[in-house]
Each structure stands twice: as C-alpha cells, then as structure tokens.
Protein backbone atom coordinates (compact mmCIF):
# COMPACT_ATOMS: atom_id res chain seq x y z
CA UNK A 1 142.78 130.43 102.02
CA UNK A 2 145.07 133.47 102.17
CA UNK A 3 145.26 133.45 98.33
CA UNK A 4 141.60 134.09 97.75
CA UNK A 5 140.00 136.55 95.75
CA UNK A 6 137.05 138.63 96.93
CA UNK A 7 134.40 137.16 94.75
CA UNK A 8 135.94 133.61 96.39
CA UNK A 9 135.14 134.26 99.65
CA UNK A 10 131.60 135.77 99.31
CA UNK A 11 130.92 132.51 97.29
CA UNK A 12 132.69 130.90 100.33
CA UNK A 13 130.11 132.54 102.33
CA UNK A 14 127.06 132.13 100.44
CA UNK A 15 128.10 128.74 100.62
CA UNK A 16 128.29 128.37 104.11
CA UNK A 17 125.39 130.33 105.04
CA UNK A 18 123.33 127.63 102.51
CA UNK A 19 124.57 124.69 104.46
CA UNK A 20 123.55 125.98 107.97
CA UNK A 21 120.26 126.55 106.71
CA UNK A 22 120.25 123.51 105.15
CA UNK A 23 121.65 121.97 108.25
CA UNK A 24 118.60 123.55 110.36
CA UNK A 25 116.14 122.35 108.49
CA UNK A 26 117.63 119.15 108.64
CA UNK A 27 117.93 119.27 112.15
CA UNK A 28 113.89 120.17 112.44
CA UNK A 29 112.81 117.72 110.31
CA UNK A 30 114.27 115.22 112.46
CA UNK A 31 113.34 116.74 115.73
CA UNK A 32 117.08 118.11 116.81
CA UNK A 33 118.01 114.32 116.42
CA UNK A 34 120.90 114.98 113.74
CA UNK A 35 124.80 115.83 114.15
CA UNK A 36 124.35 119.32 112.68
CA UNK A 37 123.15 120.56 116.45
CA UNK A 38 126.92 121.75 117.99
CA UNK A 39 128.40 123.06 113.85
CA UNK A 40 126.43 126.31 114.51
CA UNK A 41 128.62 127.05 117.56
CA UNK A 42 132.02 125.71 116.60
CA UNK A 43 134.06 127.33 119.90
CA UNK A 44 131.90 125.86 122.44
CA UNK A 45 132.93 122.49 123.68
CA UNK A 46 130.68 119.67 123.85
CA UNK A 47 129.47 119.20 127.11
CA UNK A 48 129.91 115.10 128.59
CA UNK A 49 127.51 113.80 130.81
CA UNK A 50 128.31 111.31 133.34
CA UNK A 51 126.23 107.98 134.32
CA UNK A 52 125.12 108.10 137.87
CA UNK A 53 127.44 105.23 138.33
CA UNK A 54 130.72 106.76 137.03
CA UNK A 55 129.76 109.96 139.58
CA UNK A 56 129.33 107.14 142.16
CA UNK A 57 132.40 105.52 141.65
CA UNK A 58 134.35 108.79 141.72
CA UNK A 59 133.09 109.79 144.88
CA UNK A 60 133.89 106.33 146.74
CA UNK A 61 137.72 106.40 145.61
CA UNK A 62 137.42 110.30 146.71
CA UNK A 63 136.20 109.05 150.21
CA UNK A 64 138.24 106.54 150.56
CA UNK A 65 141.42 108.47 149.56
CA UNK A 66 140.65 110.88 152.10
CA UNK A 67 139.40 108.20 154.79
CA UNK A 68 143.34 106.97 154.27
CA UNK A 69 144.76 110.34 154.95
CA UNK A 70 142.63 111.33 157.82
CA UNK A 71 143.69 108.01 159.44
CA UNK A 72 147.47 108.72 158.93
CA UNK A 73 147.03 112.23 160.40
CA UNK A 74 145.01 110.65 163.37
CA UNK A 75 148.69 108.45 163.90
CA UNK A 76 147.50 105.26 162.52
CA UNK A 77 149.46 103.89 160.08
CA UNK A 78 147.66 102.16 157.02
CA UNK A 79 149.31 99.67 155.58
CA UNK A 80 148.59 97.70 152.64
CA UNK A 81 148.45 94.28 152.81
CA UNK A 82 151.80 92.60 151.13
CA UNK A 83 151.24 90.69 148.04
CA UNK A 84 151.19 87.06 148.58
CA UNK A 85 153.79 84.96 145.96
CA UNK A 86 152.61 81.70 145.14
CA UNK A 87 155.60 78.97 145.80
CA UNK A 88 155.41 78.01 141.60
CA UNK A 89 155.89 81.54 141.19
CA UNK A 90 158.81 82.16 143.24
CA UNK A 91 160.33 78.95 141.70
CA UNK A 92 159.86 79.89 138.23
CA UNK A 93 161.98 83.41 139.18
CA UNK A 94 164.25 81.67 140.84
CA UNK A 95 165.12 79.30 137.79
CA UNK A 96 165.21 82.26 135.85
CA UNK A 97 167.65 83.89 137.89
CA UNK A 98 169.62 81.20 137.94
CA UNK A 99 169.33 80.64 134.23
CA UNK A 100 170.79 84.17 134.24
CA UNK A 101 173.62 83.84 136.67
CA UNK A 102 174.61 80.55 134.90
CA UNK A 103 174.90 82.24 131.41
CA UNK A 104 176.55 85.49 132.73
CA UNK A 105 179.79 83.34 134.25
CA UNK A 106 179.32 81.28 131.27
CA UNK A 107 180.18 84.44 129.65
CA UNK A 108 183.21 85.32 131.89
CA UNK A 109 181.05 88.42 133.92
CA UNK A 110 180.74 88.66 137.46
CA UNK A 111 178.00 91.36 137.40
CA UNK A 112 175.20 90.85 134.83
C-alpha cells in the first residue's frame, strides 16, 4: 500500500466508492436484509443483543452472589455443602494410590 502511485489509489478509490454503491443497492433491493449493512461504518462495533433469558440468568447469579455476601456480612456463615464421594470412588483412588506407593518403593524412593 505504501508503494502506490497516485493514479493507483484514485483507481483504489473509484473502486471502492463503486462497491458501496453497489453494496447499497444491494442492500435495498433486499430490504436491508444483506451483510453489506455495518461495511459502510467500519469503526463502529457491532452491537449484540441479548435473549431475555441470558439477561435473566445474569441477573439471578447477580442476586444470588450478592444474597451470599449480604448474609456473611449479617454474621452468618454460608457454607457449601461438601461433596459427597461415592465408596467405588474412594476405592478406585485408593488402589491407585496404592498402585503408586507400591511402584515408587519398587523403585527404591521413599517420596514419590
């Protein structure tokens, strides 16, 4: 781009300036349907809109976020409830563990 001649550029232009017509006319015939709406304004940011359910959701986890704290200040601890193991669960570590410890003095080491 920095190597361009004049005459380059105002072809560049001309260029340009055909395919935002082009792209307006588009966008008319199909009743501001097409992609071409946001290239006339390339530093403005698309705006996102939100579902009423995702704004919904958001503001629960806000309240309840704040429900949490407001209960702490008040001097009532909330605690969450501990995770429950299942007994196969804490068997299969176990093994594991084991498996470990068996192969690390195998291996002459004390600490794995």
């Amino acid at each position: 781009m920095i190597n361009l001649t004049p005459q380059q550029l105002r072809t560049a232009a001309s260029i340009q300036e055909k395919i935002l017509s082009l792209q307006k006319q588009l966008g008319k015939l199909l009743g501001g349907l097409g992609v071409t709406a946001n290239l006339e304004t390339p530093g403005r940011p698309v705006k996102r809109k939100m579902s009423a359910q995702g704004l919904a959701n958001i503001r629960a986890a806000a309240k309840a976020r704040w429900a949490t704290i407001r209960a702490r200040k008040a001097g009532q601890a909330v605690r969450r409830p501990r995770r429950k193991m299942s007994a196969a669960a804490k068997a299969r570590l176990s093994a594991l563990a084991k498996a470990r410890w068996a192969q690390a003095k195998k291996a002459g080491r004390s600490r794995l």
